[in-house]
PDB file of N, CA and C in Angstrom:
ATOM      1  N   UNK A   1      -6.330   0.968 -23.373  1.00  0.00           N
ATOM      2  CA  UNK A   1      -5.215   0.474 -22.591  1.00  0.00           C
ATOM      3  C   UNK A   1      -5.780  -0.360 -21.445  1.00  0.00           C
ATOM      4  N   UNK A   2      -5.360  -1.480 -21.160  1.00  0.00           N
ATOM      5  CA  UNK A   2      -5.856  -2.652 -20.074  1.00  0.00           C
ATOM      6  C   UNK A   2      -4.840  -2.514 -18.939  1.00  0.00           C
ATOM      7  N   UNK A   3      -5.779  -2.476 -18.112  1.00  0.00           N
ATOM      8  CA  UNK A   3      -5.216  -2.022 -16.203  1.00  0.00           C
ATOM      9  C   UNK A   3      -3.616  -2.693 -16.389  1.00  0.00           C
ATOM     10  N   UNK A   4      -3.908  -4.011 -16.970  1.00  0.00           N
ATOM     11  CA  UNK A   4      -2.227  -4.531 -16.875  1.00  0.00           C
ATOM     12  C   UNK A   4      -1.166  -3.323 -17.766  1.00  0.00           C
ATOM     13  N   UNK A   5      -1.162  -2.797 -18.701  1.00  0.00           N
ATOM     14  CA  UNK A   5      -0.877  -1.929 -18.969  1.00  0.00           C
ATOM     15  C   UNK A   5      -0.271  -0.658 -18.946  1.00  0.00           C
ATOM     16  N   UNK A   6      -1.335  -0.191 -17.800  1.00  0.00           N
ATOM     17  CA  UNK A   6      -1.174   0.749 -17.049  1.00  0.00           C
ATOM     18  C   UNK A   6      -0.460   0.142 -15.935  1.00  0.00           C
ATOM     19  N   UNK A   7      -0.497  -0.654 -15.449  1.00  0.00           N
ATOM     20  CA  UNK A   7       0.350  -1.170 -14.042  1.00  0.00           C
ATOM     21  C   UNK A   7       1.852  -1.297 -14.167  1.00  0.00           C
ATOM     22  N   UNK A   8       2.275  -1.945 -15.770  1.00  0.00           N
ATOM     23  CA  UNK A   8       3.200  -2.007 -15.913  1.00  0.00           C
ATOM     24  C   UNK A   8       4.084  -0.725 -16.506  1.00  0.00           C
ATOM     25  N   UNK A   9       3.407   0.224 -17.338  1.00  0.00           N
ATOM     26  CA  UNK A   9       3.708   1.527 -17.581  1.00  0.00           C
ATOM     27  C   UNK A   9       4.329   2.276 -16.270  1.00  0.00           C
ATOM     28  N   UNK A  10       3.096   2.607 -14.991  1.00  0.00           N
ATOM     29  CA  UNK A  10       3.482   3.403 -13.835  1.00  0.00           C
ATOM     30  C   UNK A  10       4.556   1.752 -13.223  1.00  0.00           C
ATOM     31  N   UNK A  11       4.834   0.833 -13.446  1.00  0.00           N
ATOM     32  CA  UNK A  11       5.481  -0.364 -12.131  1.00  0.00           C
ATOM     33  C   UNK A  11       5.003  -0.456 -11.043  1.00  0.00           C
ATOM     34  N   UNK A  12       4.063  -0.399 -11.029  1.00  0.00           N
ATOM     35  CA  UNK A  12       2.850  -0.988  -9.808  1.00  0.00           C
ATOM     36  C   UNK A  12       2.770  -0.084  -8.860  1.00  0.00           C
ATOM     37  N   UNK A  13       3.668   0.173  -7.621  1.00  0.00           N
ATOM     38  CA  UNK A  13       3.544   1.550  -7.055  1.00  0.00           C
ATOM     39  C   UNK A  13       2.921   2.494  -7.193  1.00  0.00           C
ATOM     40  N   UNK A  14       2.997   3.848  -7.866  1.00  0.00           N
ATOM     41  CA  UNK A  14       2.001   4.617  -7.841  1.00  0.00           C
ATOM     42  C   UNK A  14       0.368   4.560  -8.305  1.00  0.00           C
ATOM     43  N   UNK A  15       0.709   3.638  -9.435  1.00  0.00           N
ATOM     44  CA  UNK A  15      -1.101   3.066  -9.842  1.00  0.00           C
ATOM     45  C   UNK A  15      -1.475   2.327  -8.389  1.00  0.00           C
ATOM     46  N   UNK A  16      -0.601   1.602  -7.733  1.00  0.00           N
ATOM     47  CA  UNK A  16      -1.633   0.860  -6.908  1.00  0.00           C
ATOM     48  C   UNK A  16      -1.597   1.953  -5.662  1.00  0.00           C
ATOM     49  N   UNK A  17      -0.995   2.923  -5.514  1.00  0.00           N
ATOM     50  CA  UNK A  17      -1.457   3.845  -4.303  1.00  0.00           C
ATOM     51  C   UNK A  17      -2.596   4.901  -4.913  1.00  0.00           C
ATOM     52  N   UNK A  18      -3.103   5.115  -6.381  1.00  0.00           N
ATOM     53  CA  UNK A  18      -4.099   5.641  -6.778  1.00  0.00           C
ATOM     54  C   UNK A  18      -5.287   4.583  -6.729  1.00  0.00           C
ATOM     55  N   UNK A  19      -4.997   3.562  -7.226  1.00  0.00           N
ATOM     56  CA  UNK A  19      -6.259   2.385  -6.805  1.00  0.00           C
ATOM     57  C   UNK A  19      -6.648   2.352  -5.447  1.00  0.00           C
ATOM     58  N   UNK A  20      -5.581   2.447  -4.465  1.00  0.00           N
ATOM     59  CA  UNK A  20      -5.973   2.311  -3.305  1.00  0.00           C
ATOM     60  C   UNK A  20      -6.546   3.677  -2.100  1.00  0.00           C
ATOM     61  N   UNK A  21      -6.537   4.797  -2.741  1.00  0.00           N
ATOM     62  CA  UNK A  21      -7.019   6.153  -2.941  1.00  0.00           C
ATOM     63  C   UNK A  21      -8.708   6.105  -3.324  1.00  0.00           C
ATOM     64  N   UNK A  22      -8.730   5.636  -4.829  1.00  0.00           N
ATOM     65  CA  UNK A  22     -10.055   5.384  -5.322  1.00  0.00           C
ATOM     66  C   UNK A  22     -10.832   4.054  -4.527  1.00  0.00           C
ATOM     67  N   UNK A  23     -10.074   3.596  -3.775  1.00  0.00           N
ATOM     68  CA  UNK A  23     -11.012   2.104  -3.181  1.00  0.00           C
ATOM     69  C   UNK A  23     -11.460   3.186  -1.925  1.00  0.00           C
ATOM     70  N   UNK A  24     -10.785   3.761  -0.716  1.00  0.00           N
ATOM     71  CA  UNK A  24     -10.917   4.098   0.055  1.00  0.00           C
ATOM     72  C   UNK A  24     -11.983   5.285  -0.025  1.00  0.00           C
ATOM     73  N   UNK A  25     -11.764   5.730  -0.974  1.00  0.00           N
ATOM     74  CA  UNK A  25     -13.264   7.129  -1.190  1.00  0.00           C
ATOM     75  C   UNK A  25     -14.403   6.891  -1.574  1.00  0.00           C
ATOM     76  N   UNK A  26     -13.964   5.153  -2.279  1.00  0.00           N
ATOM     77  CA  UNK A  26     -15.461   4.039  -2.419  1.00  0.00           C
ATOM     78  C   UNK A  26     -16.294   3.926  -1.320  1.00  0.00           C
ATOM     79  N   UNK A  27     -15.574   3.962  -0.143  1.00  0.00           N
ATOM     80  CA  UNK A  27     -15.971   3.234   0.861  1.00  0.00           C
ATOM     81  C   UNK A  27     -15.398   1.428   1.031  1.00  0.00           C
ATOM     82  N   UNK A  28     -14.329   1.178   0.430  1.00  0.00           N
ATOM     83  CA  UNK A  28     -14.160  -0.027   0.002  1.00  0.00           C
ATOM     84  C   UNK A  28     -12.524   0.358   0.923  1.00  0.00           C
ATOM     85  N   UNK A  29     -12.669  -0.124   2.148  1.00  0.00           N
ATOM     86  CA  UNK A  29     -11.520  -0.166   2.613  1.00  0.00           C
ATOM     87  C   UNK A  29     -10.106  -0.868   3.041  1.00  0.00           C
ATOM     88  N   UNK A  30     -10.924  -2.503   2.394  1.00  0.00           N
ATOM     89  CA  UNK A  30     -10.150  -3.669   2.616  1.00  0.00           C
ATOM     90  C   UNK A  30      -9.444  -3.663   0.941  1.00  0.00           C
ATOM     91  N   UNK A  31     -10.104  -2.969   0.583  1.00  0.00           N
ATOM     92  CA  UNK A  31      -9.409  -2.972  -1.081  1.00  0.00           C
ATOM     93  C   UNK A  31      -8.360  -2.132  -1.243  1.00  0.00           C
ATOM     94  N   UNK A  32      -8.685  -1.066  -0.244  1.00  0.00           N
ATOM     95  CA  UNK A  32      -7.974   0.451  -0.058  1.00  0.00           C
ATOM     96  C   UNK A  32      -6.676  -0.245   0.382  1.00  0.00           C
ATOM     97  N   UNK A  33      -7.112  -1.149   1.846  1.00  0.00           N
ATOM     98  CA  UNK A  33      -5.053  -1.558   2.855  1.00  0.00           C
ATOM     99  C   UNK A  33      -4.799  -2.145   1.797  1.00  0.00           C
ATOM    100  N   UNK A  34      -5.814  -3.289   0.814  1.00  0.00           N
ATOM    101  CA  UNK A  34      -4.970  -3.999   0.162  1.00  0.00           C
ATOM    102  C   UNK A  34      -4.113  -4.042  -0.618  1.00  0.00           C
ATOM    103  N   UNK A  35      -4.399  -2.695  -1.503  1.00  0.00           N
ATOM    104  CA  UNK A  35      -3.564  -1.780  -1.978  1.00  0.00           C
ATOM    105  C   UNK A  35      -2.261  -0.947  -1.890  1.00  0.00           C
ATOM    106  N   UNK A  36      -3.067  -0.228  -0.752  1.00  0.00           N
ATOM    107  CA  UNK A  36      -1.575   0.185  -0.349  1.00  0.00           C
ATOM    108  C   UNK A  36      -0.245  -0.942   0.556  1.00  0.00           C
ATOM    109  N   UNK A  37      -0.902  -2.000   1.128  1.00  0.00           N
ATOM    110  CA  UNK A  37       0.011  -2.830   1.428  1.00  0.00           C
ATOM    111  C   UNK A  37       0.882  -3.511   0.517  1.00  0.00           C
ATOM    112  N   UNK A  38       0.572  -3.641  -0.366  1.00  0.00           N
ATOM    113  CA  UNK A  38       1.301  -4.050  -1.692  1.00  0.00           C
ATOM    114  C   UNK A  38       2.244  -3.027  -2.258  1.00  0.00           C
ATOM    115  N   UNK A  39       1.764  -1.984  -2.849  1.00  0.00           N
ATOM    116  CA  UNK A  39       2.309  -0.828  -2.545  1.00  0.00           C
ATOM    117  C   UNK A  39       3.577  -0.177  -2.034  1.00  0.00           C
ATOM    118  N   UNK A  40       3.117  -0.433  -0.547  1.00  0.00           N
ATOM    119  CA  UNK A  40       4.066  -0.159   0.811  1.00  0.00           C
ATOM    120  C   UNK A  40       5.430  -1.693   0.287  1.00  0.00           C
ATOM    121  N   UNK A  41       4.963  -2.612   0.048  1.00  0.00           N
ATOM    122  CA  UNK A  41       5.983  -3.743   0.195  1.00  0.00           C
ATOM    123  C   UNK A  41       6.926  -3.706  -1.050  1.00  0.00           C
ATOM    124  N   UNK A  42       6.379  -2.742  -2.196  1.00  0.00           N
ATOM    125  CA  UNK A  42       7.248  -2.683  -3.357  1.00  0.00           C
ATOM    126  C   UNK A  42       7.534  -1.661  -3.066  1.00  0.00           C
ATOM    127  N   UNK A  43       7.980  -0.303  -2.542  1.00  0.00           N
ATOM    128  CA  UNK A  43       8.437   0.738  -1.722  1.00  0.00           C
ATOM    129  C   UNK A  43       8.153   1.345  -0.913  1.00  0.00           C
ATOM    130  N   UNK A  44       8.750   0.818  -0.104  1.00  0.00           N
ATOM    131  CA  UNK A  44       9.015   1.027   1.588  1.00  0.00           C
ATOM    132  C   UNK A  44       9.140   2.129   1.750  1.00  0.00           C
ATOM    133  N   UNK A  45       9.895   2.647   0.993  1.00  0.00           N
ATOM    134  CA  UNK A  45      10.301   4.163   1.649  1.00  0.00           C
ATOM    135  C   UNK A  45       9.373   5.559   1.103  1.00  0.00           C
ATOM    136  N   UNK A  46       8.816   5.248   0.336  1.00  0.00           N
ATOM    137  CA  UNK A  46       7.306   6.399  -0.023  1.00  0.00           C
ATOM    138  C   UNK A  46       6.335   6.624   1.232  1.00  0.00           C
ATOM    139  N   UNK A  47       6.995   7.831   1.697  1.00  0.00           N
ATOM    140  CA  UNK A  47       5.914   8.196   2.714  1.00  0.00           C
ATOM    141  C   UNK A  47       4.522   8.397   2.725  1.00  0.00           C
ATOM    142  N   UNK A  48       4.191   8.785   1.609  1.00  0.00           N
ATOM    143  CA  UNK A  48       2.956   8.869   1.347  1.00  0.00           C
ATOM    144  C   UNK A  48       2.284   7.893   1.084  1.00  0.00           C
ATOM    145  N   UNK A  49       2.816   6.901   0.198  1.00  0.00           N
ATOM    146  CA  UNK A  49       2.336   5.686   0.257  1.00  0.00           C
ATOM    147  C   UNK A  49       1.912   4.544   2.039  1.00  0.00           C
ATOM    148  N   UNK A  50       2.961   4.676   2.586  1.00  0.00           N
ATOM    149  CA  UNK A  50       3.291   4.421   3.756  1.00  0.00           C
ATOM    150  C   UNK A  50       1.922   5.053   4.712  1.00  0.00           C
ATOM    151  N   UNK A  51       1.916   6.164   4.866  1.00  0.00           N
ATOM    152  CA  UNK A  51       1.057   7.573   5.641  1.00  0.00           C
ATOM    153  C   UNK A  51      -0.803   7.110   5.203  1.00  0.00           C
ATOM    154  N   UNK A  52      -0.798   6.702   3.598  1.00  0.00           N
ATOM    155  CA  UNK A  52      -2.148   5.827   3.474  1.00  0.00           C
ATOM    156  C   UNK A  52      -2.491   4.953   3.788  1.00  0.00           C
ATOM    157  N   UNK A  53      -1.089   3.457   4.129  1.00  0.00           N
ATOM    158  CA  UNK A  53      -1.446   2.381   4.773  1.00  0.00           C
ATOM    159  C   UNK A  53      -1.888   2.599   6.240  1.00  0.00           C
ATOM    160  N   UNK A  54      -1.429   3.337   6.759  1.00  0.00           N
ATOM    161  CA  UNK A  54      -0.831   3.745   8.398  1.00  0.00           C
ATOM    162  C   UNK A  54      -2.567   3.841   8.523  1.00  0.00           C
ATOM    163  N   UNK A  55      -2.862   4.876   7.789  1.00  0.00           N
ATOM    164  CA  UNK A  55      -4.471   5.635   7.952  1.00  0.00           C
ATOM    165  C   UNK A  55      -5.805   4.726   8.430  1.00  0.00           C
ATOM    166  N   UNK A  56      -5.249   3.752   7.035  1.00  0.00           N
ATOM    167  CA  UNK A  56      -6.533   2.810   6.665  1.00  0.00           C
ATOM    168  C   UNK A  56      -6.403   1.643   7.742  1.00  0.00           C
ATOM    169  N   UNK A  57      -5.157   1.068   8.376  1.00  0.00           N
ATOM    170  CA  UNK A  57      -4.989  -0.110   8.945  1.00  0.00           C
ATOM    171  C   UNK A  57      -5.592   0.654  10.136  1.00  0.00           C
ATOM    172  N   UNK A  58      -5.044   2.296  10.811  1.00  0.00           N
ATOM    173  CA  UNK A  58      -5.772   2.562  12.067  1.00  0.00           C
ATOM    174  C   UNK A  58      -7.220   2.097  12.067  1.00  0.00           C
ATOM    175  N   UNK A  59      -7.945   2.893  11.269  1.00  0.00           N
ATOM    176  CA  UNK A  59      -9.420   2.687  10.825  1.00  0.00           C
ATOM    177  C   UNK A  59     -10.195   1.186  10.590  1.00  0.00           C
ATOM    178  N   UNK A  60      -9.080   0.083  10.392  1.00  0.00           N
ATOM    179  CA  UNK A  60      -9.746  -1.482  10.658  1.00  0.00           C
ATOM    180  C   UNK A  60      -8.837  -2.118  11.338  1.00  0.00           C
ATOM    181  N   UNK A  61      -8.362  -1.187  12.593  1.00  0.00           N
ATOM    182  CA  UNK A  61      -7.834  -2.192  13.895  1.00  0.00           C
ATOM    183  C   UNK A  61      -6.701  -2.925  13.020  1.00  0.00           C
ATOM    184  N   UNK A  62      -6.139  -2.460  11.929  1.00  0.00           N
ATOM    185  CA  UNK A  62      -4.909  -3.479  11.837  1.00  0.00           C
ATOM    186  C   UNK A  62      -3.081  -3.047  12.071  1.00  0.00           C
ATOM    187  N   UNK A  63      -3.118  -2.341  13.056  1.00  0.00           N
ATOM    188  CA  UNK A  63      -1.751  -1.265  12.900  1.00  0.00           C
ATOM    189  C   UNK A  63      -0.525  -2.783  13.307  1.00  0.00           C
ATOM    190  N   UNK A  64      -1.118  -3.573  14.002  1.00  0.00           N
ATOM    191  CA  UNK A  64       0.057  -4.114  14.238  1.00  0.00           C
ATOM    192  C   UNK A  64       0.388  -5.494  13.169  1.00  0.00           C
ATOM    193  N   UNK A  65      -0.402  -5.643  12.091  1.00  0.00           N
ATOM    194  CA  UNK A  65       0.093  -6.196  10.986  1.00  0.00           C
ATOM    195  C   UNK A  65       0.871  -5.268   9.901  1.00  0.00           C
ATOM    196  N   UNK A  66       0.651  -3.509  10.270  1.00  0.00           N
ATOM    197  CA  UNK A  66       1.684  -2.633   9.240  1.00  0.00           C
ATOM    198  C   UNK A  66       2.644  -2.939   9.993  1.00  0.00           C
ATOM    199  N   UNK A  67       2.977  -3.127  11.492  1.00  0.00           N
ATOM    200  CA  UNK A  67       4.092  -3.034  12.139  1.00  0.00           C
ATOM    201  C   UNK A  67       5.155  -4.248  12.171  1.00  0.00           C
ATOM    202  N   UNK A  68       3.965  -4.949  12.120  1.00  0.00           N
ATOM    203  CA  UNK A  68       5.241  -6.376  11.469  1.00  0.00           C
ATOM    204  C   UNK A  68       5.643  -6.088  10.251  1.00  0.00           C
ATOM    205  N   UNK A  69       4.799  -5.662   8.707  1.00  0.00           N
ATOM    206  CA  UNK A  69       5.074  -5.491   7.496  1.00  0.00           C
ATOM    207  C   UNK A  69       6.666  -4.316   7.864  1.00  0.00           C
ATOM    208  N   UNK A  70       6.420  -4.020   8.958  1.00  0.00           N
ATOM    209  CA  UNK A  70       7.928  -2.503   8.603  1.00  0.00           C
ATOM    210  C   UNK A  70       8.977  -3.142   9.061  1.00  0.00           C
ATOM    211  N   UNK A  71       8.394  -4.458  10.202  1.00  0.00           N
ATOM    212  CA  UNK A  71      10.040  -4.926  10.709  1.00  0.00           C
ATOM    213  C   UNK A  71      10.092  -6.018   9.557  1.00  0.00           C
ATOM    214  N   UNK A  72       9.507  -6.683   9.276  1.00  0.00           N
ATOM    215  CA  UNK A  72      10.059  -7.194   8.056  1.00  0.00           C
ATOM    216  C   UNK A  72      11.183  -6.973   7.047  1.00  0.00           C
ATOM    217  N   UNK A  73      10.179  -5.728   6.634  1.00  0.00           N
ATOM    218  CA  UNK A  73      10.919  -4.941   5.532  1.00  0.00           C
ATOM    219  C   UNK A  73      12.416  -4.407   5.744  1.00  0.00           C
ATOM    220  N   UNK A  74      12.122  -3.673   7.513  1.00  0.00           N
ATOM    221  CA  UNK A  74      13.648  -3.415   7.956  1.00  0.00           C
ATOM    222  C   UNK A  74      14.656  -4.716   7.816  1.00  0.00           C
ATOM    223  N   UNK A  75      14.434  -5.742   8.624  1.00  0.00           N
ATOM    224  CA  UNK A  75      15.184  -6.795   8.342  1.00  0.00           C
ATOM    225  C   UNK A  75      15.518  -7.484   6.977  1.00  0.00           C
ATOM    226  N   UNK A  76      14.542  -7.145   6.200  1.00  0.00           N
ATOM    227  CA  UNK A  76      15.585  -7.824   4.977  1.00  0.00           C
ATOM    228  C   UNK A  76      16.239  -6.672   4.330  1.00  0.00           C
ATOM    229  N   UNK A  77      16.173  -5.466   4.641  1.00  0.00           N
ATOM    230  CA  UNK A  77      16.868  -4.297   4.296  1.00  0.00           C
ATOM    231  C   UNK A  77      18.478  -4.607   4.460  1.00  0.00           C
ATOM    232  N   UNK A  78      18.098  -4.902   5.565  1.00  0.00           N
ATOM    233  CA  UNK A  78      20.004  -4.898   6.128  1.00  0.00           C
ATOM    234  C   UNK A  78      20.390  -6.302   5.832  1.00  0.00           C
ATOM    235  N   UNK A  79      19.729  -7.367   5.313  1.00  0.00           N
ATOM    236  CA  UNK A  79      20.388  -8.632   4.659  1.00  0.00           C
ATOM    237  C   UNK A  79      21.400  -8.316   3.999  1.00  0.00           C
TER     238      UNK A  79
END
């Protein structure tokens, strides 16, 4: 079975918050936000998903690019 496969089986979300799980225990942490930021932007409302971005952006100084990603997200919520 080819990753596309699997991505489209789980719909991207939970495979990419396990990819981004397995990047982060790599030591691979820009792979890790990159992950879960994607992730986070195809559901917003998975805390856990959310709670891994939060983690990894503290850890490379990026909290206030999750914080734009949430007002974003809020604002086109209520479109």
């Amino acid at each position: 079975m080819a990753m596309n496969d699997v991505y489209e089986v789980y719909q991207g979300t939970p495979i990419l918050n396990i990819i981004g799980v397995v990047e982060y225990f790599l030591g691979n942490l820009d792979n890790a936000y990159n992950s879960f930021y994607k992730a986070v932007t195809m559901n917003p409302i998975d805390e856990d998903i959310l709670q891994n971005l939060v983690d990894v952006a503290k850890q490379l100084k990026r909290e206030e690019k999750v914080k734009g990603l949430m007002n974003r997200l809020l604002v086109e919520s209520r479109e």
